[in-house]
N, C-alpha and C. Protein backbone atom coordinates (compact mmCIF):
# COMPACT_ATOMS: atom_id res chain seq x y z
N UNK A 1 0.84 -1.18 0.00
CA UNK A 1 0.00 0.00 0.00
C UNK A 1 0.88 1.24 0.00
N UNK A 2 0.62 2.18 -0.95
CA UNK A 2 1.38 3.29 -0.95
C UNK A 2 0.88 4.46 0.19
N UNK A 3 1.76 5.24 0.45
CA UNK A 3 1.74 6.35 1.45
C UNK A 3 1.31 7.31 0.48
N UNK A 4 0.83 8.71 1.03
CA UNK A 4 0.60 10.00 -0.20
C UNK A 4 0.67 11.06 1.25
N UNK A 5 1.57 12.11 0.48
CA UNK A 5 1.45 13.27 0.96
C UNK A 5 0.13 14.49 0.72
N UNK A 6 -0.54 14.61 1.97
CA UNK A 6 -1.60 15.61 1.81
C UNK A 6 -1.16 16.91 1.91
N UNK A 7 -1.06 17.77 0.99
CA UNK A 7 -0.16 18.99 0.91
C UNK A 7 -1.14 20.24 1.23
N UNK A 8 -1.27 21.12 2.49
CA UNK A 8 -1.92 21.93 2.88
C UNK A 8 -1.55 23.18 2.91
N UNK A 9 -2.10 24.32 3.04
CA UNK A 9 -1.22 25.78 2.65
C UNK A 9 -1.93 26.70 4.13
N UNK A 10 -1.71 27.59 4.39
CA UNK A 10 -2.39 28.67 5.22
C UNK A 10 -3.58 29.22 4.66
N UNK A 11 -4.28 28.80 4.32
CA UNK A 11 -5.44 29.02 3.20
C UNK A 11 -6.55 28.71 4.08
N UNK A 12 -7.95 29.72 3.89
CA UNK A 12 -9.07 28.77 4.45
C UNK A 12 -8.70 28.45 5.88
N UNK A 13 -9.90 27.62 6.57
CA UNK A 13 -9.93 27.05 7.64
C UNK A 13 -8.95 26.24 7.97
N UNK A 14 -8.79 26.40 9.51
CA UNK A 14 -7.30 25.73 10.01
C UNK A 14 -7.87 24.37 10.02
N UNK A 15 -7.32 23.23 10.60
CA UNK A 15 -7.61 21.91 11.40
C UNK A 15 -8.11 21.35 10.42
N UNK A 16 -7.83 21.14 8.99
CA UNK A 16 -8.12 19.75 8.24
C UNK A 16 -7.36 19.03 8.16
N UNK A 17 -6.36 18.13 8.79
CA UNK A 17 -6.65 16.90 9.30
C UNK A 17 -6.97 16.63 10.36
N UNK A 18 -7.73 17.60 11.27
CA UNK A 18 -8.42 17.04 12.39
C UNK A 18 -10.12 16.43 11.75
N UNK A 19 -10.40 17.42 11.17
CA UNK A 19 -11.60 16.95 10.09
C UNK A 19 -11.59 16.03 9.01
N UNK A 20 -10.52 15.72 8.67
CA UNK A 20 -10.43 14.50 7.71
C UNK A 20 -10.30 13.33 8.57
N UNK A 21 -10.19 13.42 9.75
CA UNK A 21 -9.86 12.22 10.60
C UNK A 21 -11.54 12.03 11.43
N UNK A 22 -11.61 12.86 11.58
CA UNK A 22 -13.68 12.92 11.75
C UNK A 22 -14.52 12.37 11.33
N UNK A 23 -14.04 12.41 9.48
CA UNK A 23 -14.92 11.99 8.94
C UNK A 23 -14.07 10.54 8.34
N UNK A 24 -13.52 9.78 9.28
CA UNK A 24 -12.65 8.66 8.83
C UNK A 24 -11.22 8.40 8.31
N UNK A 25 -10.85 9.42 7.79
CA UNK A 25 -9.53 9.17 7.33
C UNK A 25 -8.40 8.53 8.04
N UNK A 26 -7.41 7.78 7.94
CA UNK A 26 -6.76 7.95 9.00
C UNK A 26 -5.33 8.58 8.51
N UNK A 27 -5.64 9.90 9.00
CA UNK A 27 -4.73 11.33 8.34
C UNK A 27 -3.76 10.84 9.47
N UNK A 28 -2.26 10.97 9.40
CA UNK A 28 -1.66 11.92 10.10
C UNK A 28 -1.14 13.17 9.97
N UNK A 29 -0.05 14.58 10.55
CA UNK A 29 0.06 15.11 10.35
C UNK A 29 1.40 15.63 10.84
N UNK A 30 2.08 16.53 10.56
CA UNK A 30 3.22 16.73 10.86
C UNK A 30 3.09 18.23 10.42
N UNK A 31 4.51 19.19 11.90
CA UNK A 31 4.06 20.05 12.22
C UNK A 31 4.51 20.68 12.71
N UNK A 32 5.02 21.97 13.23
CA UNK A 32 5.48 22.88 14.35
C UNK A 32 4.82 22.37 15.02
N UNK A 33 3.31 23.19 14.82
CA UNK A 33 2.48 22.75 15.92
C UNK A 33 2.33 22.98 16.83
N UNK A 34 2.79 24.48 17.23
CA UNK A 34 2.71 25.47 18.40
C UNK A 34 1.49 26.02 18.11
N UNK A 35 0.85 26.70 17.23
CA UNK A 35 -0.27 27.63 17.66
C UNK A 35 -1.41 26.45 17.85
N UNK A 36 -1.13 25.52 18.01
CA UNK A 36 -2.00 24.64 18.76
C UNK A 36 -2.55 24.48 20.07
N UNK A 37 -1.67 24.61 20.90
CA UNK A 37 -1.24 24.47 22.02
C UNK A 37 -2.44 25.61 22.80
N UNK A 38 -2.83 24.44 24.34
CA UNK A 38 -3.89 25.83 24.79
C UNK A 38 -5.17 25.66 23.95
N UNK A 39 -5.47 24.82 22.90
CA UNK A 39 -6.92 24.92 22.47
C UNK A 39 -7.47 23.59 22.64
N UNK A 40 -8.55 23.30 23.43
CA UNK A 40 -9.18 22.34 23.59
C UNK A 40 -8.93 21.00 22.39
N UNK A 41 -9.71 21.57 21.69
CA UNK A 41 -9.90 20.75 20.26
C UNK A 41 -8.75 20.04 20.04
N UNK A 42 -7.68 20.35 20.04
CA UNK A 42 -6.54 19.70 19.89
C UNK A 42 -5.89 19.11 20.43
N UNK A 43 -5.77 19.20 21.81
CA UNK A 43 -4.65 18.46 23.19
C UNK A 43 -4.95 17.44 23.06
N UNK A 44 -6.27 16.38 22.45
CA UNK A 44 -5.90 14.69 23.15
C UNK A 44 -5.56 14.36 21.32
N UNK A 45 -5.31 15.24 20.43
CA UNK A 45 -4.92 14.74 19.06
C UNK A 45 -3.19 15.09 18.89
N UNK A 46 -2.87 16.08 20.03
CA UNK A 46 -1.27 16.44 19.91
C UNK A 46 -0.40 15.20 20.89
N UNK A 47 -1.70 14.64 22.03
CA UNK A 47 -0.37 13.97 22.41
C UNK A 47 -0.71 12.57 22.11
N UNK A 48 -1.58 12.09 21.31
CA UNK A 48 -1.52 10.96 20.52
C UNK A 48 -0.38 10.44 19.26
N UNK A 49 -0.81 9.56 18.38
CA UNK A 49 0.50 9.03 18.14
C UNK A 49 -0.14 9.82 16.28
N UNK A 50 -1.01 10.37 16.14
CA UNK A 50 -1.29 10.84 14.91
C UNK A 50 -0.63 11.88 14.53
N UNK A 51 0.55 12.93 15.62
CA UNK A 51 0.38 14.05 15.23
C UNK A 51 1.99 13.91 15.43
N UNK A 52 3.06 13.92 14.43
CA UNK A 52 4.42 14.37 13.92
C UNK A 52 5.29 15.76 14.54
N UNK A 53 5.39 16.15 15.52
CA UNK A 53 5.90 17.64 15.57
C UNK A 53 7.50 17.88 15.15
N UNK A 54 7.65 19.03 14.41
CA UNK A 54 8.95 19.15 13.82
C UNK A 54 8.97 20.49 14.39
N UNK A 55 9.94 20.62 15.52
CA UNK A 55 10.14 21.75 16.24
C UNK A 55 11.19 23.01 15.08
N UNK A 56 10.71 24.00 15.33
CA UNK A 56 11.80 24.70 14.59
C UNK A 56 13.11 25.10 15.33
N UNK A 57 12.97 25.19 16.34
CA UNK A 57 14.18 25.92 16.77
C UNK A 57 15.29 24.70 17.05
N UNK A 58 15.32 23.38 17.23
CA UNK A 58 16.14 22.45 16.85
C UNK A 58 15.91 21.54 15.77
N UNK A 59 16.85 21.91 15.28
CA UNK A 59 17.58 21.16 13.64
C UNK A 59 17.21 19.94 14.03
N UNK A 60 18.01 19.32 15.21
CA UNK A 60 17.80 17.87 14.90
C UNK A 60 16.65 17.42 15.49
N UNK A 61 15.44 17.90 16.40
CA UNK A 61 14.47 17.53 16.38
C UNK A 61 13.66 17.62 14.99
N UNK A 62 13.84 18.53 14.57
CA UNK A 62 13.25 18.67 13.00
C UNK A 62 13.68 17.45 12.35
N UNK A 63 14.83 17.55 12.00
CA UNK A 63 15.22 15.88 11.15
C UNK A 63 15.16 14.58 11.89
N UNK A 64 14.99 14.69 13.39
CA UNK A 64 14.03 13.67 13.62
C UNK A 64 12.96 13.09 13.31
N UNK A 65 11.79 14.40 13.24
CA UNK A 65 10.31 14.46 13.08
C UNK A 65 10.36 14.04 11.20
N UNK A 66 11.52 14.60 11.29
CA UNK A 66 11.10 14.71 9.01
C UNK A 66 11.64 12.81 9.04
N UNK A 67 12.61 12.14 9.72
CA UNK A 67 12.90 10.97 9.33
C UNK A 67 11.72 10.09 9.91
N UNK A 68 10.85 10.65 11.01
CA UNK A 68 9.49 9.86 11.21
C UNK A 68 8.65 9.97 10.16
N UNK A 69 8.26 10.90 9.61
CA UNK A 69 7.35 11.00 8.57
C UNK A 69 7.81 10.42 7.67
N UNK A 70 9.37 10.53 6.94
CA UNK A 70 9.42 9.62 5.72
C UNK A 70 9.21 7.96 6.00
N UNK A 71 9.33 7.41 7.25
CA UNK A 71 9.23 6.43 8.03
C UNK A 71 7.43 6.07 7.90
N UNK A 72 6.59 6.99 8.33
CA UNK A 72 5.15 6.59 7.85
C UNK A 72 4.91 6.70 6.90
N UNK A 73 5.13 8.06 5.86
CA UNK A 73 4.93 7.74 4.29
C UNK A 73 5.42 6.05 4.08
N UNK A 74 6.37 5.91 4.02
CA UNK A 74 7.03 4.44 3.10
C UNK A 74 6.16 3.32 3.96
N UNK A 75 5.49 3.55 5.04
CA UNK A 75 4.37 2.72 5.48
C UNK A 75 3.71 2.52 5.33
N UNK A 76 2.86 3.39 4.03
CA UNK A 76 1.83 3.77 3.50
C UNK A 76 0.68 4.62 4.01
N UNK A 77 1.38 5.64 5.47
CA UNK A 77 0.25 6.14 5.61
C UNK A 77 0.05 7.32 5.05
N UNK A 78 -1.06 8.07 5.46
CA UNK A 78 -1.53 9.49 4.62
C UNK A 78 -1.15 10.31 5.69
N UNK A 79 -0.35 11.82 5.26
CA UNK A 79 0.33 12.18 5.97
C UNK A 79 0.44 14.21 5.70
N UNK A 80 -0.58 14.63 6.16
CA UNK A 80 -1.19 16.09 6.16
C UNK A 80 0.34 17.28 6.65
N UNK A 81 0.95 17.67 5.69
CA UNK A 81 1.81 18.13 5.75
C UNK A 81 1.10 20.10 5.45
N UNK A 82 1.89 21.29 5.33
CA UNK A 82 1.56 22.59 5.17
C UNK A 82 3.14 22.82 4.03
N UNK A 83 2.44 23.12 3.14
CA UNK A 83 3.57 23.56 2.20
C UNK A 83 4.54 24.86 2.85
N UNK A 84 3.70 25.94 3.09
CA UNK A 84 3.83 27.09 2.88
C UNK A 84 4.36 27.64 4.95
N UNK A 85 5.38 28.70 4.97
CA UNK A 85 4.80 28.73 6.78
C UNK A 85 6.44 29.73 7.07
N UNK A 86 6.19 30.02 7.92
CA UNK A 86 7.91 30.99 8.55
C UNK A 86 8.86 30.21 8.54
N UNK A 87 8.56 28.51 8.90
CA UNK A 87 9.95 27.74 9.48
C UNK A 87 10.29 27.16 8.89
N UNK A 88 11.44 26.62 8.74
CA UNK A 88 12.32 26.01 7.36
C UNK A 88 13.13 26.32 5.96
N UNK A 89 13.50 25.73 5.43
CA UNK A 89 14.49 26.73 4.48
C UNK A 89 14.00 26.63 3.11
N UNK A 90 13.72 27.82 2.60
CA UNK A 90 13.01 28.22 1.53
C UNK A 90 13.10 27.31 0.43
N UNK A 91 12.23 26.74 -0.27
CA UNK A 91 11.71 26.16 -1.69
C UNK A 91 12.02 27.29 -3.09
N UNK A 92 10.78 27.61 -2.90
CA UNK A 92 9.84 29.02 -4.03
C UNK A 92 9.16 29.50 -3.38
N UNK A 93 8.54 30.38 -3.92
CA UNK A 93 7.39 31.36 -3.56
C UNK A 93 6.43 31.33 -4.65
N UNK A 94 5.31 31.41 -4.03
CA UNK A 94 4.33 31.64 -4.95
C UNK A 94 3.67 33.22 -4.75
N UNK A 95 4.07 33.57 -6.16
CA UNK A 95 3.48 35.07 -5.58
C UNK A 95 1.79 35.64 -5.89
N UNK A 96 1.07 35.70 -5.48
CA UNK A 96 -0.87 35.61 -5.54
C UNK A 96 -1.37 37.00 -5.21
N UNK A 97 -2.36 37.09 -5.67
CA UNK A 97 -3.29 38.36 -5.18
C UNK A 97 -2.79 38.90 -4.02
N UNK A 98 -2.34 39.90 -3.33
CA UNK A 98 -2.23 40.11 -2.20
C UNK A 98 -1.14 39.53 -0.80
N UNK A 99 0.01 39.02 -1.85
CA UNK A 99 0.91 38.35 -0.98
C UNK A 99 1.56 37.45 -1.65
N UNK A 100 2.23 36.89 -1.09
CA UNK A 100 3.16 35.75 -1.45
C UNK A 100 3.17 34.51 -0.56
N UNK A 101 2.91 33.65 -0.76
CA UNK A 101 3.61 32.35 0.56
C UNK A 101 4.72 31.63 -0.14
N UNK A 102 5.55 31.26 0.84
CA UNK A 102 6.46 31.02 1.07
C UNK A 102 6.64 29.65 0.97
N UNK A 103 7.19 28.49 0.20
CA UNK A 103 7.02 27.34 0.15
C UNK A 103 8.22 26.77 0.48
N UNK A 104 7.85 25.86 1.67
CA UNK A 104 9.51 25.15 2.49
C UNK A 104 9.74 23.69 1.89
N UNK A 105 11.23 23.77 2.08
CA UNK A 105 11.54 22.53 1.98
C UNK A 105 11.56 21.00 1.71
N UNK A 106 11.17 20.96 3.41
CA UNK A 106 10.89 19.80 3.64
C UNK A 106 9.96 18.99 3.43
N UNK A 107 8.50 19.11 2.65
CA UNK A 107 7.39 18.47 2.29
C UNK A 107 8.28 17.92 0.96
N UNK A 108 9.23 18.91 -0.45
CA UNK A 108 9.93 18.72 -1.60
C UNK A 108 10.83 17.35 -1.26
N UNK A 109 11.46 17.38 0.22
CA UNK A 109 12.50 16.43 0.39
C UNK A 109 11.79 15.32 0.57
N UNK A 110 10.82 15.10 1.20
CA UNK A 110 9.85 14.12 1.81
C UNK A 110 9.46 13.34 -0.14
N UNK A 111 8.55 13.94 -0.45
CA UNK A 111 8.34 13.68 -1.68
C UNK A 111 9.13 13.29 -2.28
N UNK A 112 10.57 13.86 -2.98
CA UNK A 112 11.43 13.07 -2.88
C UNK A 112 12.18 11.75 -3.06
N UNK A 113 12.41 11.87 -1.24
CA UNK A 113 12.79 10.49 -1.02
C UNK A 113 11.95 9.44 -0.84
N UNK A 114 10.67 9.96 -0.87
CA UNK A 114 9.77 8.36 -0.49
C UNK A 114 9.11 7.69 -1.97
N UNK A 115 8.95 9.22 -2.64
CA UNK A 115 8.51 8.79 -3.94
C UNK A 115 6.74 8.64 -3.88
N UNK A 116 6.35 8.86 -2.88
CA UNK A 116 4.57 8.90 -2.93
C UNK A 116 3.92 10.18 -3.25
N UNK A 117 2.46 9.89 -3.98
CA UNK A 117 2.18 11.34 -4.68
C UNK A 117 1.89 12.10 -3.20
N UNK A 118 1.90 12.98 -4.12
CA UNK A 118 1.85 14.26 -3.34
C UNK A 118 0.16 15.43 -3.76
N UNK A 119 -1.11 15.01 -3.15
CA UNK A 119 -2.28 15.42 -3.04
C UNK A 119 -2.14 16.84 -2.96
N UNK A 120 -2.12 17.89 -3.23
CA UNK A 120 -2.23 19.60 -2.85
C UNK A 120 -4.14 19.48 -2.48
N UNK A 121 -4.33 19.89 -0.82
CA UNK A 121 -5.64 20.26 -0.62
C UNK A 121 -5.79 21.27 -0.34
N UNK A 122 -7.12 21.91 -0.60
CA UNK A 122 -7.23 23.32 -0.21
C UNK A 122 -8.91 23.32 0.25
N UNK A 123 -8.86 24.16 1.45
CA UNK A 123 -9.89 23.87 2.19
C UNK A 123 -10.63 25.32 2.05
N UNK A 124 -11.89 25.44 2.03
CA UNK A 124 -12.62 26.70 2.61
C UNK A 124 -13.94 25.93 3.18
N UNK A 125 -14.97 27.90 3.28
CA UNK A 125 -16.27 27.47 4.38
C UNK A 125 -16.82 28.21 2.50
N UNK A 126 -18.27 27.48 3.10
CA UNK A 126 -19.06 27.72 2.06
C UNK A 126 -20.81 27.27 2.28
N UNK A 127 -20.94 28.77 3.08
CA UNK A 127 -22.74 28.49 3.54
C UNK A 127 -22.48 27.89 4.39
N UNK A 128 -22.05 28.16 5.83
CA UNK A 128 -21.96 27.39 6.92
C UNK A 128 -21.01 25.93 6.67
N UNK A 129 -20.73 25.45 5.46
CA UNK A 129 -19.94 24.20 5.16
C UNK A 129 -18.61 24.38 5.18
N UNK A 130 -17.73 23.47 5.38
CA UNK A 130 -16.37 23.47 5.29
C UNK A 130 -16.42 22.34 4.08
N UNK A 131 -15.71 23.02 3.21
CA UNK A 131 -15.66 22.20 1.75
C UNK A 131 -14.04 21.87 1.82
N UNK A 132 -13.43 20.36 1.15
CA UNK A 132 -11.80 19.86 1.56
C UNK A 132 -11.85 19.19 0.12
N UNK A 133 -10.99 20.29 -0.87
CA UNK A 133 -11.19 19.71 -2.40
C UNK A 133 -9.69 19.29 -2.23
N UNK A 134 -9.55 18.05 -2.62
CA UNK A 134 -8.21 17.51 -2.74
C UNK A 134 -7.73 17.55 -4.28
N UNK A 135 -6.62 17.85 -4.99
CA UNK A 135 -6.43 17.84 -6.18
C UNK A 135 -5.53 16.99 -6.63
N UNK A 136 -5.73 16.58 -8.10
CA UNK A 136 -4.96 15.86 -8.60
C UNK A 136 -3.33 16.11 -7.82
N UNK A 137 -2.44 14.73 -8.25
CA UNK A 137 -1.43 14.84 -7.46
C UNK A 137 -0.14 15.49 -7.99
N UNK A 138 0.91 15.64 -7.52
CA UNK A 138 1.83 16.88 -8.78
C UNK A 138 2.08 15.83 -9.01
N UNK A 139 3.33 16.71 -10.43
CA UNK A 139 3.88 15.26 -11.02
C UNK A 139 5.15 14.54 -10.44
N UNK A 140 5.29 13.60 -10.51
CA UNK A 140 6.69 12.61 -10.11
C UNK A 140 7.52 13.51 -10.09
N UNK A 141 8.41 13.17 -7.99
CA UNK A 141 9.43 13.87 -8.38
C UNK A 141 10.46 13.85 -9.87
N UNK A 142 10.99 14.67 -9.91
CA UNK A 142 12.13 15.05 -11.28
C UNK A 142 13.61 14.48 -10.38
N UNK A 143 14.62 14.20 -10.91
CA UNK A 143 16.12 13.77 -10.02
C UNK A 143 16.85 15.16 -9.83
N UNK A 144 16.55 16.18 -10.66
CA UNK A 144 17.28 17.19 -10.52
C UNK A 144 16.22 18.39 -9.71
N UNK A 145 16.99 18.45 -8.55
CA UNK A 145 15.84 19.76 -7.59
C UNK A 145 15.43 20.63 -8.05
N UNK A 146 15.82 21.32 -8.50
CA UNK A 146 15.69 22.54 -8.97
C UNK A 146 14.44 22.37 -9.71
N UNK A 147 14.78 21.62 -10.76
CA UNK A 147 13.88 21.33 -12.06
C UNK A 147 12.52 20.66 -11.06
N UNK A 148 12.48 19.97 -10.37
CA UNK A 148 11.47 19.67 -9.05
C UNK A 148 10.93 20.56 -9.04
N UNK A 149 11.15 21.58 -7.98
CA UNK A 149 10.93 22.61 -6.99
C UNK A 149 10.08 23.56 -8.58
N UNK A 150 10.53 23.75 -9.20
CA UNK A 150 10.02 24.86 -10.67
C UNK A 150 8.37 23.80 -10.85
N UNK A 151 8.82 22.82 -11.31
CA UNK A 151 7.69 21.68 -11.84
C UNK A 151 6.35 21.71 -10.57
N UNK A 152 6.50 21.66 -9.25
CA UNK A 152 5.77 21.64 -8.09
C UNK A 152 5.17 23.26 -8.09
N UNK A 153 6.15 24.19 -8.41
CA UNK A 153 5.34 25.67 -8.48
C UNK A 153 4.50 26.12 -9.44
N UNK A 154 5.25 25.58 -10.67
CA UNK A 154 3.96 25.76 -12.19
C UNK A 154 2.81 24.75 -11.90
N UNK A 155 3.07 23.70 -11.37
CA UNK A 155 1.72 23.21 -10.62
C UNK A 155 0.95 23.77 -9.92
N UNK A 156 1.15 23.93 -8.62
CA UNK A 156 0.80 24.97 -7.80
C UNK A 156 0.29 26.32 -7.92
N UNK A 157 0.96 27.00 -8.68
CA UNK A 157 0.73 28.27 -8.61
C UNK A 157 -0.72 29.03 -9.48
N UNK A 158 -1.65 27.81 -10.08
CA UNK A 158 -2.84 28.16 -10.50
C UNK A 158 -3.76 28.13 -9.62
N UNK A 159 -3.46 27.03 -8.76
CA UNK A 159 -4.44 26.11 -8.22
C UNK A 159 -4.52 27.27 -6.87
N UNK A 160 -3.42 27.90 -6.43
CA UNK A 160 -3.38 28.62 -5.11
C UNK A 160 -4.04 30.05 -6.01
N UNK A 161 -3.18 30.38 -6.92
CA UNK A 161 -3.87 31.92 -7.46
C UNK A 161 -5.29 32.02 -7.70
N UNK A 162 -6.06 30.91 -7.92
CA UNK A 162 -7.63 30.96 -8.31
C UNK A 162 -8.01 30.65 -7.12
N UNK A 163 -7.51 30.07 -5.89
CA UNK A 163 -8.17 29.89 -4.57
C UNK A 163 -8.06 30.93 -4.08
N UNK A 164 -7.10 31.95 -3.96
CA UNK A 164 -7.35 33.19 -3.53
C UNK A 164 -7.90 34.04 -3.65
N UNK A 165 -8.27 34.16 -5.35
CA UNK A 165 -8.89 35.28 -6.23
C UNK A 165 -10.48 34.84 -5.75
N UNK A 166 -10.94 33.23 -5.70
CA UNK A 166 -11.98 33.01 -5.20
C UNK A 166 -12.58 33.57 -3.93
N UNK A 167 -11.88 33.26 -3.29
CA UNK A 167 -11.92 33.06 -1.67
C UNK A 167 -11.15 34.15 -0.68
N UNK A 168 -10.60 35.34 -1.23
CA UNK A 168 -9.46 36.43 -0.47
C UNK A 168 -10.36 36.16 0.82
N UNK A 169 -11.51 36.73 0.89
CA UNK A 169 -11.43 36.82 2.37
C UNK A 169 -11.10 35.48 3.45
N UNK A 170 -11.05 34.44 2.87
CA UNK A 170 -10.46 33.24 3.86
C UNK A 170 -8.38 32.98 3.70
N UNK A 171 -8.08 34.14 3.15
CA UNK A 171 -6.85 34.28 3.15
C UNK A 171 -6.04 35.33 3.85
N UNK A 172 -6.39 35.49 5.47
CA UNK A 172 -5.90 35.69 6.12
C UNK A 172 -3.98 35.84 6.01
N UNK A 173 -3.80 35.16 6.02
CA UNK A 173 -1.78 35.07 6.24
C UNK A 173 -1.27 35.01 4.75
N UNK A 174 -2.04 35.67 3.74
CA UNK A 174 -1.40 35.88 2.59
C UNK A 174 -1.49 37.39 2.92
N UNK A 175 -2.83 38.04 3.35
CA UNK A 175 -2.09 39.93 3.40
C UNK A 175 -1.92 40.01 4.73
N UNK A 176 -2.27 39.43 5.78
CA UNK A 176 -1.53 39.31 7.08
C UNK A 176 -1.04 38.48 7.65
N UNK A 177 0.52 38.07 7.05
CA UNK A 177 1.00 36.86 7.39
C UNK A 177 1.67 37.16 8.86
N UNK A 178 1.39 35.99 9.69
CA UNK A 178 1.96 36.20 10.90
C UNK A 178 3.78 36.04 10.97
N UNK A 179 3.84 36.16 10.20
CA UNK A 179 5.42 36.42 9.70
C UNK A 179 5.05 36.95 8.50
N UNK A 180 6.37 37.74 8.47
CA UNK A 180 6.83 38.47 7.16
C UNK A 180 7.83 37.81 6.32
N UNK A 181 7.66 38.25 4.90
CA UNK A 181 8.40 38.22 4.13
C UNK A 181 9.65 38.09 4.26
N UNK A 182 9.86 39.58 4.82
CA UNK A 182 10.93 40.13 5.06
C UNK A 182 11.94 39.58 6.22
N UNK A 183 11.02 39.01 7.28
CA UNK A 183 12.14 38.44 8.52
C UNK A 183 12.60 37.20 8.19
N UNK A 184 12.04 36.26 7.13
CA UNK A 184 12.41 35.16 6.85
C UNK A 184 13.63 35.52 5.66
N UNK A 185 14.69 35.16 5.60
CA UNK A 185 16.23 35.27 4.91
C UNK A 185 16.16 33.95 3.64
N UNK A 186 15.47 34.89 2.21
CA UNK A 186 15.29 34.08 0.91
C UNK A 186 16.62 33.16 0.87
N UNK A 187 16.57 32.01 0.67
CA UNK A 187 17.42 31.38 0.16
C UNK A 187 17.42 31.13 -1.24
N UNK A 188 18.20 30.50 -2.42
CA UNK A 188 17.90 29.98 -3.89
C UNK A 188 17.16 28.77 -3.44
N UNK A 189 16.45 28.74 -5.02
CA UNK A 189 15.88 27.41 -4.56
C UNK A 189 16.59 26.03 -4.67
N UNK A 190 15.78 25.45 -4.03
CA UNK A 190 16.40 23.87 -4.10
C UNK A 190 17.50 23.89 -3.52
């Protein structure tokens, strides 16, 4: 059974894979996973065995947490990752209506090395509903990064620009990102 990466952005409503796991899935997720902390809804799903945390401020807890996840991907499980976010070392950018996000790393490395598709979901509300459209999967990693990382953004970068243009007002942390642009230090890609 293959594993697949569920690829999530700051977009829309927070907590879908707490809601994909609601309605059956068995999501995991991986995560900073600090602005969690302190909210009901979440404490008996953070200290269960569903939820991956990849601390930022140590490296090697991070490549701990990233060698667990490639460890459940190749297990075949499904595994709710956030493309986009302050922590980690820069991918691309996608630049959209009203902002830019910032696309890290480590979901590209994950993909990668395990070789399982990679789902991009994007969530909103719609009439009291929370709608969770999962999209086709990108294409097979490429061997050369770079050429990756380009291939994953010309993917991407429709699918996020028409979710925004749709939906701005559920795009919060594209014109008020709780980090900036600017404090995060661009790296090249790949």
């Amino acid at each position: 059974t293959s594993g697949a990466i569920l690829l999530g952005f700051h977009l829309g409503p927070p907590r879908t894979p707490l809601v994909l796991r609601a309605l059956g899935y068995p999501v995991r997720w991986a995560g900073r996973l600090e602005t969690a902390r302190g909210d009901a809804r979440w404490n008996a799903a953070l200290g269960s065995v569903e939820a991956v945390r990849l601390p930022a401020g140590t490296p090697r807890g991070r490549a701990e947490g990233l060698h667990r996840v490639r460890n459940l991907l190749r297990s075949g499980a499904l595994v709710y990752l956030v493309a986009d976010g302050p922590f980690g070392r820069e991918a691309f950018r996608l630049d959209v209506t009203g902002g830019c996000l910032i696309m890290r790393l480590g979901w590209l490395a994950l993909r990668k090395h395990t070789r399982v598709p990679t789902l991009p979901i994007l969530t909103y509300h719609n009439k009291g509903q929370r709608v969770i459209v999962v999209h086709p999967p990108l294409p097979d990693p490429d061997e050369d990064p770079v050429r990756d990382a380009m291939l994953c953004r010309a993917a991407l970068g429709p699918l996020v620009e028409c979710y925004v243009r749709r939906f701005p007002t559920q795009c919060r942390y594209v014109a008020l990102p709780r980090w900036s642009t600017q404090s995060v230090a661009p790296s090249s890609p790949v």
